[in-house]
Protein backbone atom coordinates (compact mmCIF):
# COMPACT_ATOMS: atom_id res chain seq x y z
CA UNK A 1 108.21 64.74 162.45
CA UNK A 2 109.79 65.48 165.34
CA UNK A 3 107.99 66.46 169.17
CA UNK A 4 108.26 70.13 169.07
CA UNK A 5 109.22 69.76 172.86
CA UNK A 6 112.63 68.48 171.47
CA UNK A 7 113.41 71.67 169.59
CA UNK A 8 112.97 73.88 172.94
CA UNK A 9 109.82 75.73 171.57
CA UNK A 10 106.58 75.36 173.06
CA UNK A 11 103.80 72.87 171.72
CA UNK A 12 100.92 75.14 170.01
CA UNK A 13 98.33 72.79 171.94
CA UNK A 14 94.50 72.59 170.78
CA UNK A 15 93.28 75.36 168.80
CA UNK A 16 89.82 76.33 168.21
CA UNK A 17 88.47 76.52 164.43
CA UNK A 18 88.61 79.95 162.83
CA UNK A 19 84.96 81.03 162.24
CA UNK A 20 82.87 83.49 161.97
CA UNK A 21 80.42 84.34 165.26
CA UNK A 22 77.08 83.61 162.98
CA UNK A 23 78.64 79.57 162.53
CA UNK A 24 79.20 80.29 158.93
CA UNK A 25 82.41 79.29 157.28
CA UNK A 26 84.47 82.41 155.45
CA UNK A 27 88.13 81.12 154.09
CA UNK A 28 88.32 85.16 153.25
CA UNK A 29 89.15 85.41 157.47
CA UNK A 30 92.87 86.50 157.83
CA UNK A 31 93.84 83.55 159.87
CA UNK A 32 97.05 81.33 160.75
CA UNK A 33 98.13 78.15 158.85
CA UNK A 34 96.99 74.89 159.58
CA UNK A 35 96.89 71.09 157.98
CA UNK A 36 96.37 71.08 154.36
CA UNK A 37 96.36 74.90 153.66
CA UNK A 38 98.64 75.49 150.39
CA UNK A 39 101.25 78.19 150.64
CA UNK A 40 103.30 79.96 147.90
CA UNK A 41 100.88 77.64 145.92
CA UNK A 42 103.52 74.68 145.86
CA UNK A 43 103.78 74.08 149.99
CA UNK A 44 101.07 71.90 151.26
CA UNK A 45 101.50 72.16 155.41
CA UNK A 46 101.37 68.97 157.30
CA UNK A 47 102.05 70.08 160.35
CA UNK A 48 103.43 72.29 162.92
CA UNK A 49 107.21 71.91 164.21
CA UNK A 50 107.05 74.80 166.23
CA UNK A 51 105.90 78.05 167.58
CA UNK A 52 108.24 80.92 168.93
CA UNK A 53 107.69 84.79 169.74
CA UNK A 54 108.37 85.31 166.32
CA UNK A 55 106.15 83.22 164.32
CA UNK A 56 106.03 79.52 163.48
CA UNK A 57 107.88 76.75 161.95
CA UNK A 58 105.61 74.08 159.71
CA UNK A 59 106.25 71.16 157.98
CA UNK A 60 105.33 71.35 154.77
CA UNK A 61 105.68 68.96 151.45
CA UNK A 62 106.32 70.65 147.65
CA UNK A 63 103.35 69.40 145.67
CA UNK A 64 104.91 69.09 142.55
CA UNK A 65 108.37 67.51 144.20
CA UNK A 66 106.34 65.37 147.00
CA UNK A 67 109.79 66.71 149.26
CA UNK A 68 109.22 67.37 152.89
CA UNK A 69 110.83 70.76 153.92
CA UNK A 70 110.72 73.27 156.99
CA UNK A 71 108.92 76.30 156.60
CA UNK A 72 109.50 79.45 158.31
CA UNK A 73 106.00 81.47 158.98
CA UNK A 74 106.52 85.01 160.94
CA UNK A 75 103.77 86.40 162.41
CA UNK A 76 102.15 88.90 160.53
CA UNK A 77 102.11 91.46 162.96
CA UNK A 78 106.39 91.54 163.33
CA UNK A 79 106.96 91.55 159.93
CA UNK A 80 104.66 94.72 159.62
CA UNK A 81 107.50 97.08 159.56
CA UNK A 82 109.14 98.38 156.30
CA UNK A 83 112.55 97.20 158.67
CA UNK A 84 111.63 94.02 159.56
CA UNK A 85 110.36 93.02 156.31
CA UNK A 86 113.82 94.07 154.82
CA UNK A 87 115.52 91.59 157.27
CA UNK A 88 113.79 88.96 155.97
CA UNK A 89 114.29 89.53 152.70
CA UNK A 90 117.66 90.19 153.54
CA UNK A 91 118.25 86.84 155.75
CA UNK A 92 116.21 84.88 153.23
CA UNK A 93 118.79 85.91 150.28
CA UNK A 94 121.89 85.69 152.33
CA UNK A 95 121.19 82.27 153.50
CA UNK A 96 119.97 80.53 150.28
CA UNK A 97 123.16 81.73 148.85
CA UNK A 98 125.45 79.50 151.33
CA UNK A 99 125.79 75.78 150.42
CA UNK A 100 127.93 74.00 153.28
CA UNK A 101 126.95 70.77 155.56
CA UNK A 102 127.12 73.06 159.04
CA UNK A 103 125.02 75.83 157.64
CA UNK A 104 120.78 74.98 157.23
CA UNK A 105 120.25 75.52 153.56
CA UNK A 106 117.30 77.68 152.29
CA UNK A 107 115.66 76.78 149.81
CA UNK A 108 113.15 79.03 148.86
CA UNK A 109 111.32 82.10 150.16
CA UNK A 110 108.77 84.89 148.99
CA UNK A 111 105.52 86.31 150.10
CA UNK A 112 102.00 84.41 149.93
CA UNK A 113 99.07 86.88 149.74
CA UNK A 114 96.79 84.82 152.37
CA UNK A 115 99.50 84.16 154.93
CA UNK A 116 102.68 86.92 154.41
CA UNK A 117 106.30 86.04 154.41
CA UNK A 118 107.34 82.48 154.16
CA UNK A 119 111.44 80.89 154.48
CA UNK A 120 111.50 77.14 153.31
CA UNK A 121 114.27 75.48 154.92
CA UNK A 122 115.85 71.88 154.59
CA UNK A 123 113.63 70.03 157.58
CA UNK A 124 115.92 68.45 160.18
CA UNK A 125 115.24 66.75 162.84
CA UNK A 126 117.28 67.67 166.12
CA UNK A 127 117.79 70.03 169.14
CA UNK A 128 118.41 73.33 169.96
CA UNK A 129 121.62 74.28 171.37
CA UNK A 130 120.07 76.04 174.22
CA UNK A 131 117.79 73.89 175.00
CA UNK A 132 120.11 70.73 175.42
CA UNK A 133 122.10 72.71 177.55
CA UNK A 134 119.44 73.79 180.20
CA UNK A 135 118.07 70.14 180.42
CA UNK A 136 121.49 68.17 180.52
CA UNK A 137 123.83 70.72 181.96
CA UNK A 138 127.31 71.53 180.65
CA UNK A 139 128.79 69.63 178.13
CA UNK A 140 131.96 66.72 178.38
CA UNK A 141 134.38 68.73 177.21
CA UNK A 142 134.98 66.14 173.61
CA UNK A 143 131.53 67.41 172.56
CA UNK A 144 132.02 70.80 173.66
CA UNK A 145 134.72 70.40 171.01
CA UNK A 146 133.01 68.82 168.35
CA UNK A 147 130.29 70.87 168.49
CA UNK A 148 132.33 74.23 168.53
CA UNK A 149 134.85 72.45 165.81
CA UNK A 150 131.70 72.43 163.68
CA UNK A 151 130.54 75.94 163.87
CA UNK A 152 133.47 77.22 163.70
CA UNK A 153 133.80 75.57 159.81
CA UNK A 154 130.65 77.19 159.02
CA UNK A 155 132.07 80.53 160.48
CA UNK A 156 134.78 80.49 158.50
CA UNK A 157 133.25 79.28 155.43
CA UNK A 158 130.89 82.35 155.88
CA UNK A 159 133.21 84.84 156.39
CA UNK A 160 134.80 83.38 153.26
CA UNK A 161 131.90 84.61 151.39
CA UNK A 162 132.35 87.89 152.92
CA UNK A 163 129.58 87.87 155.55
CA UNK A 164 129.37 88.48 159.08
CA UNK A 165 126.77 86.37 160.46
CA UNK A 166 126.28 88.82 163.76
CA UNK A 167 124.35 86.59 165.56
CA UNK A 168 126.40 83.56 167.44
CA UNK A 169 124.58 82.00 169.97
CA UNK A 170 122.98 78.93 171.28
CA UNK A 171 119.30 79.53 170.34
CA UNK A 172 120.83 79.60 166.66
CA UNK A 173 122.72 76.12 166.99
CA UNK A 174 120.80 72.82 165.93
CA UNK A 175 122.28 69.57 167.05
CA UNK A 176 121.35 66.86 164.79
CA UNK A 177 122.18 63.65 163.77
CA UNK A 178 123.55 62.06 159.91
CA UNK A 179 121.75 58.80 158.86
CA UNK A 180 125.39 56.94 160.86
CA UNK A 181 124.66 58.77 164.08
CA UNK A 182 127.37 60.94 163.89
CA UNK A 183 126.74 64.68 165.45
CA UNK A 184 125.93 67.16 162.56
CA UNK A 185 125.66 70.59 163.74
CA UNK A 186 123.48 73.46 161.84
CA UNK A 187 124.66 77.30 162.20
CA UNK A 188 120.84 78.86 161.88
CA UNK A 189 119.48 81.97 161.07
CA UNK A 190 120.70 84.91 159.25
CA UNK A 191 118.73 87.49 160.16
CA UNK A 192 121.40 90.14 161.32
CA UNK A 193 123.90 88.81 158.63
CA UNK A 194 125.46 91.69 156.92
CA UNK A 195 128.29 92.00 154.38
CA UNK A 196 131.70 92.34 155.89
CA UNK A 197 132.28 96.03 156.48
CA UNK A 198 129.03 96.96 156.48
CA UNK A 199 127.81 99.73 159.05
CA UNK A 200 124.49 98.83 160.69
CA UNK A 201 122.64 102.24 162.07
CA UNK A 202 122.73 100.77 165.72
CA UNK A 203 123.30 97.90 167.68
CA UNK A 204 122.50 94.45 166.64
CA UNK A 205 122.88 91.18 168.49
CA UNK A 206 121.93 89.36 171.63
CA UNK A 207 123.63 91.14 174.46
CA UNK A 208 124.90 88.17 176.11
CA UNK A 209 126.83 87.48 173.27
CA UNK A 210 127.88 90.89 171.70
CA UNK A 211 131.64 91.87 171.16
CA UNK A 212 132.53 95.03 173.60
CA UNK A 213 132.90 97.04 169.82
CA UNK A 214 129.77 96.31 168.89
CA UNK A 215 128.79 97.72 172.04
CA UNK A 216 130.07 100.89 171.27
CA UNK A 217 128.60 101.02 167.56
CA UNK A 218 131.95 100.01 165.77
CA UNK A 219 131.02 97.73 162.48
CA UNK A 220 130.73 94.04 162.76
CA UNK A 221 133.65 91.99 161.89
CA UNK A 222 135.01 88.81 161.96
CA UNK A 223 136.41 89.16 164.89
CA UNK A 224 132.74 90.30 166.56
CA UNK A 225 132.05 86.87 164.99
CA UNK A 226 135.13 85.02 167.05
CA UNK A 227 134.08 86.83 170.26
CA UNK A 228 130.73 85.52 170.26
CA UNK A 229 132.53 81.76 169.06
CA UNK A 230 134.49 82.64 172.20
CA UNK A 231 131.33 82.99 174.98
CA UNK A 232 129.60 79.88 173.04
CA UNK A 233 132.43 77.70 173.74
CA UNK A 234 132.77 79.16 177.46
CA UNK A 235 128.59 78.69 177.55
CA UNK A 236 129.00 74.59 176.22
CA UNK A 237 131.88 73.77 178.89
CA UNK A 238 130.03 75.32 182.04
CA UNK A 239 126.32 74.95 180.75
CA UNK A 240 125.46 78.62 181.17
CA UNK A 241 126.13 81.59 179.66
CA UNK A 242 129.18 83.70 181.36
CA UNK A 243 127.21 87.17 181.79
CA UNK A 244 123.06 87.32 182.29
CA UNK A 245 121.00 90.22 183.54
CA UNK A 246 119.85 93.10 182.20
CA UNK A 247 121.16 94.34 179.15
CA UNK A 248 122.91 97.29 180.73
CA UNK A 249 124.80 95.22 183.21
CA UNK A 250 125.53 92.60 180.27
CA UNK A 251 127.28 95.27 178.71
CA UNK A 252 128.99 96.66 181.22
CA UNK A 253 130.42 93.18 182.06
CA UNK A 254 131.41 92.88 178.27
CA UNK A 255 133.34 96.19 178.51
CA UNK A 256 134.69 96.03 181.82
CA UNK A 257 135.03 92.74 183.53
CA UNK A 258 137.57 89.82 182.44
CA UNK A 259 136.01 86.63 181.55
CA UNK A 260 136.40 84.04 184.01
CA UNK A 261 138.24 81.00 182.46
CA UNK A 262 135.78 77.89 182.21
CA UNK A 263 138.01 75.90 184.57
CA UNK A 264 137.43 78.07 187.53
CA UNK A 265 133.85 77.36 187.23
CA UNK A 266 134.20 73.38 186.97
CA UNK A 267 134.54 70.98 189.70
CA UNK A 268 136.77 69.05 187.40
CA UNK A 269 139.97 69.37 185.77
CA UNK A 270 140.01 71.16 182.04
CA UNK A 271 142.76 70.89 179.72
CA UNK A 272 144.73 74.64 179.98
CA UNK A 273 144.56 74.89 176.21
CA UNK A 274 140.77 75.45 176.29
CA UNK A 275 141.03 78.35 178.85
CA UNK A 276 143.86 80.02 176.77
CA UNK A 277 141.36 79.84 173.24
CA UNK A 278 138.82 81.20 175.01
CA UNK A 279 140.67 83.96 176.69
CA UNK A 280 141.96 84.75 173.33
CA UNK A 281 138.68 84.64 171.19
CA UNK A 282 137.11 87.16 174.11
CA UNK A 283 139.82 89.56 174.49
CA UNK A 284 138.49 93.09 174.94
CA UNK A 285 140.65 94.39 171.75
CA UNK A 286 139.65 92.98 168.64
CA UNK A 287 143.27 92.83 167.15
CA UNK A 288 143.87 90.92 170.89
CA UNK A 289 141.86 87.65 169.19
CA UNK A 290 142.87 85.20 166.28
CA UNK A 291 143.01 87.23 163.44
CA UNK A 292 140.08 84.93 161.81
CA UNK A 293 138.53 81.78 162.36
CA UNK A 294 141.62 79.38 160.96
CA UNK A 295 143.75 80.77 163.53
CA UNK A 296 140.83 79.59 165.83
CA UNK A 297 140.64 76.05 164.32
CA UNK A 298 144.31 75.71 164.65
CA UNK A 299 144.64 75.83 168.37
CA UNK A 300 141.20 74.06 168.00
CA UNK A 301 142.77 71.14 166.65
CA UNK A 302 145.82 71.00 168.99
CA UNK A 303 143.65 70.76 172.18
CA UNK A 304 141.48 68.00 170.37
CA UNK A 305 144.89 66.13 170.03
CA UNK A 306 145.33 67.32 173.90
CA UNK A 307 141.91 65.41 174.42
CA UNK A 308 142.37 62.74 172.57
CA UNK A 309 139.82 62.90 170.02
CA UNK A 310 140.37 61.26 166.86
CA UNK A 311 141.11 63.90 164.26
CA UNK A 312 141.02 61.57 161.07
CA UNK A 313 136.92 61.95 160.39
CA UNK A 314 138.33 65.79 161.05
CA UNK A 315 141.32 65.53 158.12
CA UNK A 316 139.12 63.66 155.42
CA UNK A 317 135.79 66.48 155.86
CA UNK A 318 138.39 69.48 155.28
CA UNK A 319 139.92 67.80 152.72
CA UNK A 320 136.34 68.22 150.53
CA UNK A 321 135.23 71.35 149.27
CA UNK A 322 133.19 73.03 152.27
CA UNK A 323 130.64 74.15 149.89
CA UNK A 324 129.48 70.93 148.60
CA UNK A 325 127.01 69.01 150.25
CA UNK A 326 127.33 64.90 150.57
CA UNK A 327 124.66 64.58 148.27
CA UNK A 328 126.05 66.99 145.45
CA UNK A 329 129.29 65.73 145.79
CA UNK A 330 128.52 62.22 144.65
CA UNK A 331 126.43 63.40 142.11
CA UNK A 332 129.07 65.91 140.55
CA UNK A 333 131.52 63.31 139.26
CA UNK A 334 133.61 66.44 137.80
CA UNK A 335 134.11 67.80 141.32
CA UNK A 336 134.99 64.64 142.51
CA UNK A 337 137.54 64.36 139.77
CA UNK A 338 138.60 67.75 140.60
CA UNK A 339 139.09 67.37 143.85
CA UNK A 340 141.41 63.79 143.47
CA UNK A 341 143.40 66.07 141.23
CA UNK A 342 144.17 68.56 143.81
CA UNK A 343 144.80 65.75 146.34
CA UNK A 344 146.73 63.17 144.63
CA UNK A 345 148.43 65.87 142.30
CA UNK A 346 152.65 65.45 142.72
CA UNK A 347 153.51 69.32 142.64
CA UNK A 348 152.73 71.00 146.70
CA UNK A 349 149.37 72.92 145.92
CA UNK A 350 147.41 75.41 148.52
CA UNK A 351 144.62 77.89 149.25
CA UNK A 352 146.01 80.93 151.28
CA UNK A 353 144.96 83.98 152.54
CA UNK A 354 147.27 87.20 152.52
CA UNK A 355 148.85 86.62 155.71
CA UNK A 356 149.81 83.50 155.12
CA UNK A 357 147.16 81.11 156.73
CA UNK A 358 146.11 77.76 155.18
CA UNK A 359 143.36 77.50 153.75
CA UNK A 360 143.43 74.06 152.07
CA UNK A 361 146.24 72.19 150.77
CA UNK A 362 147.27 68.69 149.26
CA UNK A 363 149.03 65.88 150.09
CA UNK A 364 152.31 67.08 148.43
CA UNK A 365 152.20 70.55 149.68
CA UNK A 366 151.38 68.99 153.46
CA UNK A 367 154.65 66.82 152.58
CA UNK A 368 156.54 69.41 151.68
CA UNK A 369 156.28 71.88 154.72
CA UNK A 370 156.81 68.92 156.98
CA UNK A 371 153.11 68.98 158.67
CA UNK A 372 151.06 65.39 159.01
CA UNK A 373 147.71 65.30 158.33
CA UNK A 374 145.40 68.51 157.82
CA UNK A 375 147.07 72.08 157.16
CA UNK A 376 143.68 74.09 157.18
CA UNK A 377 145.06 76.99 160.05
CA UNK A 378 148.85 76.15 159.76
CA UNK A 379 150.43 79.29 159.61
CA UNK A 380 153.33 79.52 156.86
CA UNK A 381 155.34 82.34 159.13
CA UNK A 382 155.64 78.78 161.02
CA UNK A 383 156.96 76.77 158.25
CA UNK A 384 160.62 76.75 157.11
CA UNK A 385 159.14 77.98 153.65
CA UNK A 386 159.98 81.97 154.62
CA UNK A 387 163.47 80.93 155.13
CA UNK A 388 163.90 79.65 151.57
CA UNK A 389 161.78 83.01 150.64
CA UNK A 390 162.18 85.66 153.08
CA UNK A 391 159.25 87.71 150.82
CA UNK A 392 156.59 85.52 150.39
CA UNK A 393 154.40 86.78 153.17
CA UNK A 394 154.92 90.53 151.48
CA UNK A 395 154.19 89.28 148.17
CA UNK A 396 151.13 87.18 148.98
CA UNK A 397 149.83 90.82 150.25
CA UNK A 398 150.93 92.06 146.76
CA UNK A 399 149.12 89.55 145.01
CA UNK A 400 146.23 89.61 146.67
CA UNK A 401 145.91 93.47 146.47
CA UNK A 402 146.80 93.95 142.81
CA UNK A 403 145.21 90.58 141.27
CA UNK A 404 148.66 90.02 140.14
CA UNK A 405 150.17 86.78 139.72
CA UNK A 406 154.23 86.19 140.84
CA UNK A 407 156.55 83.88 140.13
CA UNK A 408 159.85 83.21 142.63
CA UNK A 409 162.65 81.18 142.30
CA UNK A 410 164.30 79.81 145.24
CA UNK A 411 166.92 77.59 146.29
CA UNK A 412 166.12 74.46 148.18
CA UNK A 413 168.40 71.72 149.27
CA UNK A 414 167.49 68.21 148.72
CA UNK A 415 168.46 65.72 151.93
CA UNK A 416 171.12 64.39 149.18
CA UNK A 417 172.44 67.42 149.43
CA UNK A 418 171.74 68.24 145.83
CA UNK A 419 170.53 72.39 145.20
CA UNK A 420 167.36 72.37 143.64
CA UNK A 421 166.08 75.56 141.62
CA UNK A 422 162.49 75.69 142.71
CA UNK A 423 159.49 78.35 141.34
CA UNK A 424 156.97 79.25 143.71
CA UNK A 425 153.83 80.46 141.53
CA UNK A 426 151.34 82.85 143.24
CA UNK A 427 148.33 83.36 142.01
CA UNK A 428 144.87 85.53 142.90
CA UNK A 429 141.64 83.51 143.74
CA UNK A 430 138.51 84.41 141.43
CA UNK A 431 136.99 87.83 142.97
CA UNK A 432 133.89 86.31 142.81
CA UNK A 433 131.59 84.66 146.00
CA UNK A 434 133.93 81.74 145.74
CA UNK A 435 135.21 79.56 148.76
CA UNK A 436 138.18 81.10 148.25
CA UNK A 437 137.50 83.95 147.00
CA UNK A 438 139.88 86.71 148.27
CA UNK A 439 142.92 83.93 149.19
CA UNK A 440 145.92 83.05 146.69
CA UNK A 441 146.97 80.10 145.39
CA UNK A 442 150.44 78.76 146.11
CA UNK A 443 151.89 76.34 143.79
CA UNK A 444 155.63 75.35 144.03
CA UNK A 445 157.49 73.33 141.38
CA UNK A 446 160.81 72.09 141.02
CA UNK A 447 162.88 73.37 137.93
CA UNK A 448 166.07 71.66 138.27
CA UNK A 449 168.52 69.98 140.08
CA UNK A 450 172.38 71.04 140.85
CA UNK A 451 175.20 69.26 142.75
CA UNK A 452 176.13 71.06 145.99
CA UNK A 453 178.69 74.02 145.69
């Protein structure tokens, strides 16, 4: 178990034993949990991780399963409300739905009658975003990537599942380590997570971070979700967060006052690329920012070729299915079989969305529109593919709308010079909380082949 001074909370320090004032013991006392209490009847605590305004974090051990896991105790007192005990229920369901290596899983929640509410989390050993930042100062600006590279997949693989998470920030990024010591970073509570479109009855979010719509009581949207991406990547490359004070002023400098690009705030040189995301991801307009969080890994990925960082570790993790996790995915020898399909498969094969973003796509299909390496964010309004069919980006908003499947024959020309009758196949994702649910697949397959006119 890890120091709790390494998560950024403070240590609980001695405690003095719950008893009554006559000496006598009385395990009917409403008291906190400690070593060896059993909660949920299957969570025997070990020990404490942390302690926070909010409540506790313990580490506890299934006694049936003999598995460590992280358990999330809130103090009695804020979960009192009919309100807050809904957000808990709320975060505890939204979160144990998600399955992706950036996101910390749930496992199990519910209500013990002794101790209240409990969360039981994977336990991970790591630091807080925040805190990392206020004792080492801004971040090189390779990790700054890698570490905003990394939420951003979970973002998108959220908003995927149609949910707004609501509540990007540092205190809500754990930095931790895989058994190789490569950086693994965990997106964190779900607390104001609501279903994309929903309309919250007032503000939500931590000011410092909150989109200048959500300020003014418009819904929460991706795009809330990018603007906040937007000030965490601005907060990693400087070390501090762009606006503080009181709330008021916070908002007023969300509303009113231009963000200062990172680079005038560093005594060193920054790569213009970063500036320009950033400035786009914290526009004051919403349609202003990248329409979703592919657009954002796309001009992600061309400043980490501006830095130099090596994108191949990058091209073979998007190449899995985001909502497996390493340890599923080599126990699930039918995904694994599914997913060399899609990969090695001969015929170009992709996961869109209706404006034509890439999703995921194989080897063929990355062959096909001319683009090395990873497609995820490739825009096919980019691509020479609208040229051979000047309606596919109307009919992938057709398809995706009506749950109808279209078929399109086009003309392509072969570098032989040869015509080659070609059917583009369109067809709707599953409606359900897929990956890709919502996005189209695009399959293209030659028919036959013609000498030139």
């Amino acid at each position: 178990m890890e120091d709790t001074k390494d998560l950024g909370l403070p240590s609980l320090g001695p405690r003095t034993p719950d008893v009554p004032p006559d000496g006598s013991s009385d395990d009917r006392r409403p008291r906190g949990a400690r070593r060896g209490d059993i909660i949920g009847e299957r969570y025997l605590v070990e020990g404490q991780i942390g302690r926070g305004g909010m409540g506790r974090v313990l580490q506890v051990r299934h006694c049936a399963l003999g598995k460590p896991f992280a358990l999330k105790l809130p103090q009695r007192k804020t979960v009192a409300s009919p309100e807050v005990r809904e957000r808990f229920y709320r975060e505890a369901k939204l979160a144990s739905s998600l399955s992706h290596d950036n996101i910390c899983s749930v496992i199990d929640f519910g209500e013990d009658p002794r101790f209240g509410l409990f969360m039981v989390m994977e336990l991970l050993e790591g630091v807080r975003l925040d805190y990392k930042l206020h004792r080492d100062g801004r971040m090189p600006a390779k990790v700054a990537y890698d570490v905003i590279y990394q939420v951003a997949e979970a973002l998108r693989y959220v908003h995927g599942c149609g949910i707004i998470h609501g509540d990007i920030k540092s205190e809500n990024i754990l930095l931790t380590r895989s058994k190789d010591r490569r950086r693994i970073v965990k997106l964190l509570d779900f607390g104001l997570a609501r279903p994309e479109g929903a309309d919250p009855a007032h503000i939500e979010g931590t000011p410092e971070y909150l989109a200048p719509e959500r300020i003014c009581k418009r819904p929460p949207s991706p795009q809330s979700d990018i603007y906040a991406l937007g000030i965490l990547f601005w907060e990693c490359l400087v070390g501090h967060r762009p606006y503080s004070g009181p709330s008021e002023l916070v908002f007023h400098k969300h509303l009113h006052e231009a963000l200062p690009p990172p680079s005038a705030r560093l005594d060193r040189p920054l790569e213009e690329r970063a500036d320009l995301i950033i400035a786009r991801a914290t526009a004051k307009d919403p349609d202003q920012r990248h329409p979703d969080v592919s657009s954002f890994l796309y001009e992600l990925r061309a400043l980490g070729q501006m830095l130099g960082v090596d994108q191949g570790r990058r091209r073979s993790e998007a190449s899995r299915p985001a909502s497996a996790s390493p340890a599923r995915r080599n126990d699930d020898p039918q995904a694994a079989a599914a997913a060399e399909v899609f990969e090695r498969s001969p015929i170009p094969l992709a996961s869109v969305d209706s404006r034509g973003f890439v999703r995921v796509a194989n080897r063929a299909f990355r062959a096909f529109i001319g683009h090395a390496g990873d497609a995820a964010g490739i825009l096919l309004s980019e691509t020479a593919l609208p040229q051979a069919y000047p309606a596919l980006l109307d009919d992938l908003q057709l398809v995706a709308a009506d749950r109808t499947a279209r078929r399109q024959v086009i003309e392509l020309t072969h570098r032989s010079g040869a015509i080659v009758d070609t059917v583009v196949i369109l067809t709707p994702a599953p409606g359900e909380r897929h990956v890709t649910s919502g996005d189209v697949y695009l399959a293209v397959h030659p028919l036959a082949s013609r000498p030139p006119r």
